[in-house]
PDB file of N, CA and C in Angstrom:
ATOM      1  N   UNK A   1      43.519 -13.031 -69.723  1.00  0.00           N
ATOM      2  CA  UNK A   1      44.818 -13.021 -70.358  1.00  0.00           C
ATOM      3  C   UNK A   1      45.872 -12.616 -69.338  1.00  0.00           C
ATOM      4  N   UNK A   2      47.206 -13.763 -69.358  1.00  0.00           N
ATOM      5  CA  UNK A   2      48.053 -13.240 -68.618  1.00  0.00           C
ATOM      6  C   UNK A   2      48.680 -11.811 -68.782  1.00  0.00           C
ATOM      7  N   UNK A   3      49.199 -10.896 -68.292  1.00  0.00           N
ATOM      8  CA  UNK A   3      49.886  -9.332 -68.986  1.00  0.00           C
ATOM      9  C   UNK A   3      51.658 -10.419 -68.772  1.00  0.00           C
ATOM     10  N   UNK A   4      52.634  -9.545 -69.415  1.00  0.00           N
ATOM     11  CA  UNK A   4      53.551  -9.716 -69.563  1.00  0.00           C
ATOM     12  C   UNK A   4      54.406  -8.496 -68.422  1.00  0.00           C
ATOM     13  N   UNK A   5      55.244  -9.563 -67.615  1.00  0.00           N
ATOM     14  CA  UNK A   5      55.950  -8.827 -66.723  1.00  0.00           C
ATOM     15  C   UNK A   5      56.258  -7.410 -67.120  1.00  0.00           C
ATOM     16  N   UNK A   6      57.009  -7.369 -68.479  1.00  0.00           N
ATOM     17  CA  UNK A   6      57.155  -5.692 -68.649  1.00  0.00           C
ATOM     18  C   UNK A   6      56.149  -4.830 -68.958  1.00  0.00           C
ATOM     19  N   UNK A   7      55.153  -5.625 -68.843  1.00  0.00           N
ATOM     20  CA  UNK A   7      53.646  -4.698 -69.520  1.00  0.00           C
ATOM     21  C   UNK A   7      53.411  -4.440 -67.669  1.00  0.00           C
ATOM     22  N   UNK A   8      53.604  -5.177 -66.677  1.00  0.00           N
ATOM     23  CA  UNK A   8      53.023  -5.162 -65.129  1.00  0.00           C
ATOM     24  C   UNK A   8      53.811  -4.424 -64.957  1.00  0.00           C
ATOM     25  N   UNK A   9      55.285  -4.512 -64.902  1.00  0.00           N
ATOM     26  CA  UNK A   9      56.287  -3.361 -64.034  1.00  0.00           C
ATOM     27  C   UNK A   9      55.987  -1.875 -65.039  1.00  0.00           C
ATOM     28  N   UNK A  10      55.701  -1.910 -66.213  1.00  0.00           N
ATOM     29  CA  UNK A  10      55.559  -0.436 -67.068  1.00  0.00           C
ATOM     30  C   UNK A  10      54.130   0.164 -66.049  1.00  0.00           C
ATOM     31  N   UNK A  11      52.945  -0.893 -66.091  1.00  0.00           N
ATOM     32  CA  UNK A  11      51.902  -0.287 -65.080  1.00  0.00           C
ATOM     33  C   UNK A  11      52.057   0.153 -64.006  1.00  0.00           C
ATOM     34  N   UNK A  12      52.631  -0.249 -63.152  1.00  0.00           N
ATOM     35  CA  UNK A  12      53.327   0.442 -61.672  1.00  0.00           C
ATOM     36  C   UNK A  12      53.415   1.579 -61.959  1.00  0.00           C
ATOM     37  N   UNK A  13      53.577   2.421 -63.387  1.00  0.00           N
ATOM     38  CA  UNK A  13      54.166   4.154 -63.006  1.00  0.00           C
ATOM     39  C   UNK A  13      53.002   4.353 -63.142  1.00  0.00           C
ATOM     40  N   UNK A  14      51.806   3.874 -63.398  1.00  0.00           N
ATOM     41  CA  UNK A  14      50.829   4.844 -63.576  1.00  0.00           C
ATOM     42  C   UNK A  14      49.796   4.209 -62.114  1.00  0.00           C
ATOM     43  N   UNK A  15      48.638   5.826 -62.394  1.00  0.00           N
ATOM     44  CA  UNK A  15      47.692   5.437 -61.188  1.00  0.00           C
ATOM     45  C   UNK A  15      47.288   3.934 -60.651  1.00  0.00           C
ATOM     46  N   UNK A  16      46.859   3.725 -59.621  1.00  0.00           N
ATOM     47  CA  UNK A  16      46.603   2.394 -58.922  1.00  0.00           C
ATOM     48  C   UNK A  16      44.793   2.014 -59.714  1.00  0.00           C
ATOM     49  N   UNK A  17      44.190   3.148 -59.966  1.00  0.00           N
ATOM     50  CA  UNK A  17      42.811   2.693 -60.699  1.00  0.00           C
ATOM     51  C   UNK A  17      43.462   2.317 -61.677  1.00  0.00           C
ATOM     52  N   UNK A  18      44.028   2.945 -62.590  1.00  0.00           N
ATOM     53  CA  UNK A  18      44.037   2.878 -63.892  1.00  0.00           C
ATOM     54  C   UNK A  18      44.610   1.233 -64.099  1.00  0.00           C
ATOM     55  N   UNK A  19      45.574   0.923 -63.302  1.00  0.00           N
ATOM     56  CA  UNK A  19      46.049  -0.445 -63.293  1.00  0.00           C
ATOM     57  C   UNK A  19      44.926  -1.572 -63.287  1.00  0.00           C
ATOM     58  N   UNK A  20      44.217  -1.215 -61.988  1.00  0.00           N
ATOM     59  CA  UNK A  20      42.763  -2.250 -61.900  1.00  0.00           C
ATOM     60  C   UNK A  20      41.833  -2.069 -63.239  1.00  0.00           C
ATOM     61  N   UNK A  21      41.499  -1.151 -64.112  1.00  0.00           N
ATOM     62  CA  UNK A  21      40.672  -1.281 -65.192  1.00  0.00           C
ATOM     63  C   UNK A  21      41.165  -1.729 -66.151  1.00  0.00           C
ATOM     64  N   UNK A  22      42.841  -1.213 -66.556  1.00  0.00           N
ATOM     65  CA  UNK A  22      43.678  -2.167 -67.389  1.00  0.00           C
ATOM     66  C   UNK A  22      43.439  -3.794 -67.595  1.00  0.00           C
ATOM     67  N   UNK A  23      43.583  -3.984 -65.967  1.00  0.00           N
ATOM     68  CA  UNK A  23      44.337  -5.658 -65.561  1.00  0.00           C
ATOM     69  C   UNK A  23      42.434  -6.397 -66.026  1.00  0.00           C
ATOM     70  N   UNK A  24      41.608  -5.666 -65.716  1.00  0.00           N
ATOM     71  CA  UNK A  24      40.355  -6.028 -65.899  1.00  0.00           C
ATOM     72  C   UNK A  24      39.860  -6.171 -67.368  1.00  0.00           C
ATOM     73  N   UNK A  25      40.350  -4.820 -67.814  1.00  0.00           N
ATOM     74  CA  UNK A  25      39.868  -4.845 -69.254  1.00  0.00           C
ATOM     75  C   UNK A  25      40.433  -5.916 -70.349  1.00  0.00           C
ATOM     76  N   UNK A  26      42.103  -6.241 -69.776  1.00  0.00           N
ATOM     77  CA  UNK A  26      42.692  -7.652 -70.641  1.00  0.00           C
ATOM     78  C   UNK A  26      42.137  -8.809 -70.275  1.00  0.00           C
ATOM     79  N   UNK A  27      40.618  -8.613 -69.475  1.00  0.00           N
ATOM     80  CA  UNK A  27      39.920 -10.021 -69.332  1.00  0.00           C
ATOM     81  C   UNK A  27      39.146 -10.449 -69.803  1.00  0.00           C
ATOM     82  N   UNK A  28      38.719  -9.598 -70.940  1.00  0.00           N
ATOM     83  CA  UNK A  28      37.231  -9.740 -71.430  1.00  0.00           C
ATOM     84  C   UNK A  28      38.004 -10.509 -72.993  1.00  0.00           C
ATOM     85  N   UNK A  29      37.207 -11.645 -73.129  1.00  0.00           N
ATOM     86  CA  UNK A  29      37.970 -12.634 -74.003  1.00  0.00           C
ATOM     87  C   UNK A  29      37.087 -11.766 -75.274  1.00  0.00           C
ATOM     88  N   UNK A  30      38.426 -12.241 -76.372  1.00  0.00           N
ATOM     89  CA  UNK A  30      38.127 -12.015 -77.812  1.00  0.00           C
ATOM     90  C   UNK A  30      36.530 -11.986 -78.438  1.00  0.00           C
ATOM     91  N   UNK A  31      36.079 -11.193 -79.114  1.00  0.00           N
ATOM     92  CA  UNK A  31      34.538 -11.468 -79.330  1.00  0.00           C
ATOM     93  C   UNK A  31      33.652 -10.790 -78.378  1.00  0.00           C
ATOM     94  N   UNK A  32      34.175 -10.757 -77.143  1.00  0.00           N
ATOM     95  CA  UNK A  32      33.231  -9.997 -76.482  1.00  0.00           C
ATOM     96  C   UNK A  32      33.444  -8.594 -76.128  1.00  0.00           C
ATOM     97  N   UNK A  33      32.745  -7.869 -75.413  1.00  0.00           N
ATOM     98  CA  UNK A  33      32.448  -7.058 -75.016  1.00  0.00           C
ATOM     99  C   UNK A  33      32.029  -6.617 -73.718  1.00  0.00           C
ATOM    100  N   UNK A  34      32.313  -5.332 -73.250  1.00  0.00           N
ATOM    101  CA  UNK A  34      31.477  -5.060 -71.421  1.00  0.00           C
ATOM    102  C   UNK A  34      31.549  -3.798 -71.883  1.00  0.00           C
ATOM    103  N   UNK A  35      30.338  -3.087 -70.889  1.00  0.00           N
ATOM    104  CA  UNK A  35      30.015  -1.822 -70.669  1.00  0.00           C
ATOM    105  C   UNK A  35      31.219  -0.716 -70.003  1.00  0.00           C
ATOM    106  N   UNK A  36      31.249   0.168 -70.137  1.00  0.00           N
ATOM    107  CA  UNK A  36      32.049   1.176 -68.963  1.00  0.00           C
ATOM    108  C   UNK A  36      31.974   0.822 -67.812  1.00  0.00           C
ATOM    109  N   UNK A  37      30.654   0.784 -67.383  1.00  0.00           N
ATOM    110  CA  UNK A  37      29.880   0.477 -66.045  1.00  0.00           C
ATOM    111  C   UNK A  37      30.224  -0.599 -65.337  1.00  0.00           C
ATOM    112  N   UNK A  38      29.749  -2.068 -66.240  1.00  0.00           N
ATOM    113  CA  UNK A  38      30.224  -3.288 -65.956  1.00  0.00           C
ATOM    114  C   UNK A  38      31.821  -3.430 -65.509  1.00  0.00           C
ATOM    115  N   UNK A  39      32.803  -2.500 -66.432  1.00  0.00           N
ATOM    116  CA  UNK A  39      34.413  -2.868 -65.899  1.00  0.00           C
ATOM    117  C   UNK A  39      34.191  -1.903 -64.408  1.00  0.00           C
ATOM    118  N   UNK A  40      33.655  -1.174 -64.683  1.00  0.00           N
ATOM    119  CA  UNK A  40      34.062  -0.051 -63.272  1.00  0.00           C
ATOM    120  C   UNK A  40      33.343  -0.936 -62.264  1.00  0.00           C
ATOM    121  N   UNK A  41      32.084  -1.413 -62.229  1.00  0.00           N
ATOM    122  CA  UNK A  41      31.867  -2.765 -61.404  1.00  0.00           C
ATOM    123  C   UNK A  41      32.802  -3.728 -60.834  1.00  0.00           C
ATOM    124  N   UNK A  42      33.838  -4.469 -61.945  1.00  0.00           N
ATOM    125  CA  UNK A  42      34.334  -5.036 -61.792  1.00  0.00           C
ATOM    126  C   UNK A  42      35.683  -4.699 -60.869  1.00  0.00           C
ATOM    127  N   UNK A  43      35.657  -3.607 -61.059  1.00  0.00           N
ATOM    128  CA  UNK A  43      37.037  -2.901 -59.922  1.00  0.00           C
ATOM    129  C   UNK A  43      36.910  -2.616 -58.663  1.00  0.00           C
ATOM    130  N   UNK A  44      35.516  -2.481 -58.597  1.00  0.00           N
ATOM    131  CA  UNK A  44      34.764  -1.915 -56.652  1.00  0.00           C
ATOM    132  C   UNK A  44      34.457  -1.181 -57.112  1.00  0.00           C
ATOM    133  N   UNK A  45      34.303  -0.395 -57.926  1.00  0.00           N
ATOM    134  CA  UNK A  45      33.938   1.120 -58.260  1.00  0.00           C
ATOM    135  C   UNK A  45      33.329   1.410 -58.932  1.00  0.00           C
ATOM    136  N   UNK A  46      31.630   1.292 -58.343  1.00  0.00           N
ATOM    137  CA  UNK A  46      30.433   1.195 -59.008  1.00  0.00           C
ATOM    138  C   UNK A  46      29.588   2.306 -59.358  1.00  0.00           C
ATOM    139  N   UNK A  47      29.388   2.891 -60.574  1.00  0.00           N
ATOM    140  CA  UNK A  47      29.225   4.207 -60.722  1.00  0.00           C
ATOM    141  C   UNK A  47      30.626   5.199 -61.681  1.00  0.00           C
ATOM    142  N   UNK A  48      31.567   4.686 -61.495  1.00  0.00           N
ATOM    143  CA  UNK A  48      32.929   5.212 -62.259  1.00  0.00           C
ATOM    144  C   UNK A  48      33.527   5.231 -63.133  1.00  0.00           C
ATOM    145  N   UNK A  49      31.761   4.766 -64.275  1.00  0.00           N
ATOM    146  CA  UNK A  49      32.054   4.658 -65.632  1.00  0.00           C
ATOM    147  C   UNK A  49      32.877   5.625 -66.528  1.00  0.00           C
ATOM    148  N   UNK A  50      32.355   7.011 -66.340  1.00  0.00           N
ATOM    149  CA  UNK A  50      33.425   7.991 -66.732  1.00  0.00           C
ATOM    150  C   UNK A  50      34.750   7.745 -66.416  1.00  0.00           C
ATOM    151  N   UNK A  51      35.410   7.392 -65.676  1.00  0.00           N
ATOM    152  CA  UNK A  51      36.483   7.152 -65.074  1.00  0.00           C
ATOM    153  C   UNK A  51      37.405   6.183 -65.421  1.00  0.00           C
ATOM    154  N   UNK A  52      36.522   5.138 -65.578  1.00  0.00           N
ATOM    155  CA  UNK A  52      36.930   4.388 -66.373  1.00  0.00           C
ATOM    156  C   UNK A  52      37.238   4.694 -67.796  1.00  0.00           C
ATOM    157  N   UNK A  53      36.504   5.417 -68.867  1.00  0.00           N
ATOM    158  CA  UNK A  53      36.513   6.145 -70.244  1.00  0.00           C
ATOM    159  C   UNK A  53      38.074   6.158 -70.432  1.00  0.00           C
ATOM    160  N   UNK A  54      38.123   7.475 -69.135  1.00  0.00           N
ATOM    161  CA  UNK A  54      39.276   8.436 -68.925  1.00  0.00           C
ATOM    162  C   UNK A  54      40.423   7.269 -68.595  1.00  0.00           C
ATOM    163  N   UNK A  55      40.577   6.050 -67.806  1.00  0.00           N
ATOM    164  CA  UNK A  55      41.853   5.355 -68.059  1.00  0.00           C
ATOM    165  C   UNK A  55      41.617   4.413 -68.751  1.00  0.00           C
ATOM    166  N   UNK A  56      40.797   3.951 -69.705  1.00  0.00           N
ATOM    167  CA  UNK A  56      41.206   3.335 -71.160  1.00  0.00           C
ATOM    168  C   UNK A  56      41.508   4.701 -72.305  1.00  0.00           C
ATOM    169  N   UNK A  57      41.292   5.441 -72.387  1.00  0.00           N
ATOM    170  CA  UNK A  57      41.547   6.635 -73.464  1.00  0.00           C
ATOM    171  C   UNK A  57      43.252   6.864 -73.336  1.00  0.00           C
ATOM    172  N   UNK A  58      43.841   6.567 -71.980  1.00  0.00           N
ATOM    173  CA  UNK A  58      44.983   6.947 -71.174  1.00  0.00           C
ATOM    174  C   UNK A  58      45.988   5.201 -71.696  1.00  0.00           C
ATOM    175  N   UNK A  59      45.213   4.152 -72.066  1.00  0.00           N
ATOM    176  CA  UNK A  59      45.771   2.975 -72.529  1.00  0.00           C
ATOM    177  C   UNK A  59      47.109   3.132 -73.491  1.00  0.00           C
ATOM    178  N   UNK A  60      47.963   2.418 -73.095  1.00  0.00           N
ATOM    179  CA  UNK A  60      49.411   2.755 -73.946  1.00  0.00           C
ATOM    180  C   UNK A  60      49.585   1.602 -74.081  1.00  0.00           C
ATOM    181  N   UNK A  61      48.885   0.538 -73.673  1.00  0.00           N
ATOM    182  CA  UNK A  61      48.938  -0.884 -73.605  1.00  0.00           C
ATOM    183  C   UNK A  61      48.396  -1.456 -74.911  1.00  0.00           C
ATOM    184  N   UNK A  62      47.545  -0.733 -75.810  1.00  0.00           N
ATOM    185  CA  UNK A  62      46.549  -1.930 -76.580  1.00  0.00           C
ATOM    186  C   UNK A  62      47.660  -1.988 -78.252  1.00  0.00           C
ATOM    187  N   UNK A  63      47.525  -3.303 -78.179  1.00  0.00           N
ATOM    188  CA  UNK A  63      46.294  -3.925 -78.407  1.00  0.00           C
ATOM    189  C   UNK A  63      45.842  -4.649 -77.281  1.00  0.00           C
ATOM    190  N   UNK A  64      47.551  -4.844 -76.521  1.00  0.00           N
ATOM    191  CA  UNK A  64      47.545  -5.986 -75.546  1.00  0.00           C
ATOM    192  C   UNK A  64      46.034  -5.877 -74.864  1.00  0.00           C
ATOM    193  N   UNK A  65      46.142  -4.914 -74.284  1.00  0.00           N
ATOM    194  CA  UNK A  65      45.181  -4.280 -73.232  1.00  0.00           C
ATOM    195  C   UNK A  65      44.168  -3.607 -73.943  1.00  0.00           C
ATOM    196  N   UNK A  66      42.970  -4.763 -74.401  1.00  0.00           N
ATOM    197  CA  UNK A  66      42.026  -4.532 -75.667  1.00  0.00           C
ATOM    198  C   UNK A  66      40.826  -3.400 -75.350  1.00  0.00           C
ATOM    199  N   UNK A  67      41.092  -1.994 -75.265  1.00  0.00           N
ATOM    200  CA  UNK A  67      39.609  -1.219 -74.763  1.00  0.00           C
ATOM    201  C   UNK A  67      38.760  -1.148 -75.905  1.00  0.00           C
ATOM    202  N   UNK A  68      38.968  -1.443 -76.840  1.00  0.00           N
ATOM    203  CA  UNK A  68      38.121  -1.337 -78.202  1.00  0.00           C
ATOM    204  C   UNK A  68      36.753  -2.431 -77.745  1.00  0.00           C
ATOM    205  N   UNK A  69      37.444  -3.083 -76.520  1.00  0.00           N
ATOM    206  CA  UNK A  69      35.892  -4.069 -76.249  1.00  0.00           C
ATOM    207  C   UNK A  69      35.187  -3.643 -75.453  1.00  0.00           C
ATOM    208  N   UNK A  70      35.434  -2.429 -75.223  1.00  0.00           N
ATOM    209  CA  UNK A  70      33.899  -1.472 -73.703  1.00  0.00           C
ATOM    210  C   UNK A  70      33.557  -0.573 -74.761  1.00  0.00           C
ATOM    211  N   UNK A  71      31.983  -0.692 -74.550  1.00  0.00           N
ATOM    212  CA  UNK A  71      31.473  -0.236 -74.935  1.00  0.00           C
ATOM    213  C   UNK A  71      30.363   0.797 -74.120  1.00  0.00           C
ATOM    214  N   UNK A  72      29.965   1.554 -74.848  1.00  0.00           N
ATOM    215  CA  UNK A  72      28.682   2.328 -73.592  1.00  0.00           C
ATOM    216  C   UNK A  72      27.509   1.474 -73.345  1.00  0.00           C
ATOM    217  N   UNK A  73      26.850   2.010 -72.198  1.00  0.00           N
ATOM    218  CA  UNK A  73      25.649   0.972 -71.386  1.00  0.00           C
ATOM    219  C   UNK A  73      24.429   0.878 -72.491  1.00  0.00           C
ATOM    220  N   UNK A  74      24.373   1.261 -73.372  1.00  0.00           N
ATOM    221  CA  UNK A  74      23.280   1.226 -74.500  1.00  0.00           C
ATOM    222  C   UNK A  74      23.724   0.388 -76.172  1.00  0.00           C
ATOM    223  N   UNK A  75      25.103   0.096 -75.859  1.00  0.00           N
ATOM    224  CA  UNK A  75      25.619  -0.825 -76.460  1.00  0.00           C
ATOM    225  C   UNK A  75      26.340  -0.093 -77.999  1.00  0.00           C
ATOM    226  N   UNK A  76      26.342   1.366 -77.744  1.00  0.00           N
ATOM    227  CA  UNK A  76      26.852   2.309 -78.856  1.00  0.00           C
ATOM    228  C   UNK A  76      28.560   1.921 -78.868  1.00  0.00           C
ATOM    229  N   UNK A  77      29.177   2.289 -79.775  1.00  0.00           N
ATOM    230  CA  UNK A  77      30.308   2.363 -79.887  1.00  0.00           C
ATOM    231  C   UNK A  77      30.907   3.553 -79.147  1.00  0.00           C
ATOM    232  N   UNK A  78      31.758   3.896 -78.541  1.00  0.00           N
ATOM    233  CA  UNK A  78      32.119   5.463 -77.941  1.00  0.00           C
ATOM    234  C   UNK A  78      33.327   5.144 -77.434  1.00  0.00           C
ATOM    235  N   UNK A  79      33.762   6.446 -77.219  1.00  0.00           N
ATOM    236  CA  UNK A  79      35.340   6.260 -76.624  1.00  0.00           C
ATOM    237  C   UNK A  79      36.426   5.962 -77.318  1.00  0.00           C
ATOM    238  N   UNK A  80      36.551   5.889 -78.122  1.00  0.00           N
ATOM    239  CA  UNK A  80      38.124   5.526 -79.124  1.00  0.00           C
ATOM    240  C   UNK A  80      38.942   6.232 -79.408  1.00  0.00           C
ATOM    241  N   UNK A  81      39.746   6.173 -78.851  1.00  0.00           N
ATOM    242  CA  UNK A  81      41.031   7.407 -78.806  1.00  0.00           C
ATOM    243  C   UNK A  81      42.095   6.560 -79.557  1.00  0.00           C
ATOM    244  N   UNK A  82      41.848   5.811 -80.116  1.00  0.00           N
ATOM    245  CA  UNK A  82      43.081   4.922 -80.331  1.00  0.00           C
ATOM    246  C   UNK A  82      43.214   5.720 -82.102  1.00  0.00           C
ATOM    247  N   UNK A  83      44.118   4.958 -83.186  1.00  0.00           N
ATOM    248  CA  UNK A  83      44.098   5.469 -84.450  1.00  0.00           C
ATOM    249  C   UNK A  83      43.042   5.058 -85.210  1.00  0.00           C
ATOM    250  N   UNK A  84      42.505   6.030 -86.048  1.00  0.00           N
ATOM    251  CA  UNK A  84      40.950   5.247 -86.529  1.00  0.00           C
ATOM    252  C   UNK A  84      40.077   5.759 -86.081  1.00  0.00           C
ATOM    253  N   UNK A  85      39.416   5.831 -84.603  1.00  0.00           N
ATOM    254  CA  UNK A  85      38.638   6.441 -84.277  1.00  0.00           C
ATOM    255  C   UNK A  85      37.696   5.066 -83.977  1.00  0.00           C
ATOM    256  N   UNK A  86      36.419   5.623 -84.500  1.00  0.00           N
ATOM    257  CA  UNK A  86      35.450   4.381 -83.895  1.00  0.00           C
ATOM    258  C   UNK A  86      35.371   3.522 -84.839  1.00  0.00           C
ATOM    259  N   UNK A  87      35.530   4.047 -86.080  1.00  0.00           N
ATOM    260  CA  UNK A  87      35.519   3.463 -87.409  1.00  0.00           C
ATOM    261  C   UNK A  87      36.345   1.887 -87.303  1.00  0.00           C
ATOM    262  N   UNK A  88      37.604   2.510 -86.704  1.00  0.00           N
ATOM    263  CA  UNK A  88      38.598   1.163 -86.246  1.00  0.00           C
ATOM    264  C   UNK A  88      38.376   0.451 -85.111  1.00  0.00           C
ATOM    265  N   UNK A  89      37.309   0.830 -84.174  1.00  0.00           N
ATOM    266  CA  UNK A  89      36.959  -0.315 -82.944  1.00  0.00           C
ATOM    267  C   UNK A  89      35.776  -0.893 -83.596  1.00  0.00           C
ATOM    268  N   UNK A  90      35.093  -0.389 -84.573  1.00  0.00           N
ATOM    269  CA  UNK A  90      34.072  -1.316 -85.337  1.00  0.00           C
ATOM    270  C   UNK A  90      35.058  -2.261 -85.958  1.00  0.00           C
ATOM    271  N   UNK A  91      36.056  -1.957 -86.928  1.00  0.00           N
ATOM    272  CA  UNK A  91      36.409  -3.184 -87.389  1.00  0.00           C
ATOM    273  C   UNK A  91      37.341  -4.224 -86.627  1.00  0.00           C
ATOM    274  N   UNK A  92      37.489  -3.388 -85.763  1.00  0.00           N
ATOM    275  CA  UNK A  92      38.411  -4.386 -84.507  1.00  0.00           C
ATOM    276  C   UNK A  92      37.274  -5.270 -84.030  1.00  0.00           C
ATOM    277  N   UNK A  93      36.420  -4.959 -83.577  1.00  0.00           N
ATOM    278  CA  UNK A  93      35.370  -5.701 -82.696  1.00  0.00           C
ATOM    279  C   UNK A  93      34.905  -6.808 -84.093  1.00  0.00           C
ATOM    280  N   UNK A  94      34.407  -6.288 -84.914  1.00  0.00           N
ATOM    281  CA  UNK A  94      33.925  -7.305 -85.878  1.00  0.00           C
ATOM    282  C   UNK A  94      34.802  -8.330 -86.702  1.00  0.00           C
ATOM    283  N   UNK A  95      36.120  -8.084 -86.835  1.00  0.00           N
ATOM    284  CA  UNK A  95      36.849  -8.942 -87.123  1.00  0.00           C
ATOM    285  C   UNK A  95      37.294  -9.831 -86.105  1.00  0.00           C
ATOM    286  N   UNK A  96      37.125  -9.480 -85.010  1.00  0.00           N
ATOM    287  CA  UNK A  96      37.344 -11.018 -83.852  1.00  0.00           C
ATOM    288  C   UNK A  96      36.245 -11.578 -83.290  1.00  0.00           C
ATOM    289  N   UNK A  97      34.760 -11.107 -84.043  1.00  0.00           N
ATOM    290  CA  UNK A  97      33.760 -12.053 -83.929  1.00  0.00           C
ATOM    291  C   UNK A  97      33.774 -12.942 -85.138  1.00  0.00           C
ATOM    292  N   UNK A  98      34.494 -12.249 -85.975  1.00  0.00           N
ATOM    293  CA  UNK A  98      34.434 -13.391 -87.358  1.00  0.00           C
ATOM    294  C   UNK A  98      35.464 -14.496 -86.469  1.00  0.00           C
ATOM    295  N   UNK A  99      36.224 -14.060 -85.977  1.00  0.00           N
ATOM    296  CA  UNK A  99      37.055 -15.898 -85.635  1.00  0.00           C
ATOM    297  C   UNK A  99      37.016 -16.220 -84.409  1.00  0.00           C
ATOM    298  N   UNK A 100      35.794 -15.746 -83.837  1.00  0.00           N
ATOM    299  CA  UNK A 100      35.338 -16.213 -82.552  1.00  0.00           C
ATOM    300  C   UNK A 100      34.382 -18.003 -82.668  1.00  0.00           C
TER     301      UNK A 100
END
């Protein structure tokens, strides 16, 4: 997914990781899903799953910037800081496999 110029220049104030797991995490198409691990992979930074947690929890971006789709390496739900809790990344996640 493209980000929207004011969603890119708003990212500039924050850390230079946090930008790369952002810009990564708006890649994982509708329906799916990736691990902590797998995005922190995807940045160079292999092993920085926690780290990753910590700048999707830090997301001011979503929905745009969808973290409700990482999940932990055992395929649990975890991490949802958003409103709702996990309760709401279950129905987030399962309502865009229904129109996947």
């Amino acid at each position: 997914m493209k980000l929207s110029e004011q969603i890119q220049q708003r990212m500039k104030t924050y850390p230079r990781f946090y930008q790369k797991v952002w810009t990564a995490c708006a890649q994982i198409p509708k329906g799916q899903t990736r691990t902590y691990g797998e995005l922190a992979r995807s940045v160079g930074h292999p092993g920085a799953a926690r780290a990753v947690g910590q700048a999707l929890a830090r997301n001011p971006f979503a929905p745009t910037i969808p973290c409700h789709r990482v999940i932990s390496a055992n395929g649990a739900l975890t991490g949802y800081s958003g409103a709702g809790g996990l309760r709401r990344k279950k129905q987030l996640l399962d309502r865009e496999k229904a129109f996947c």
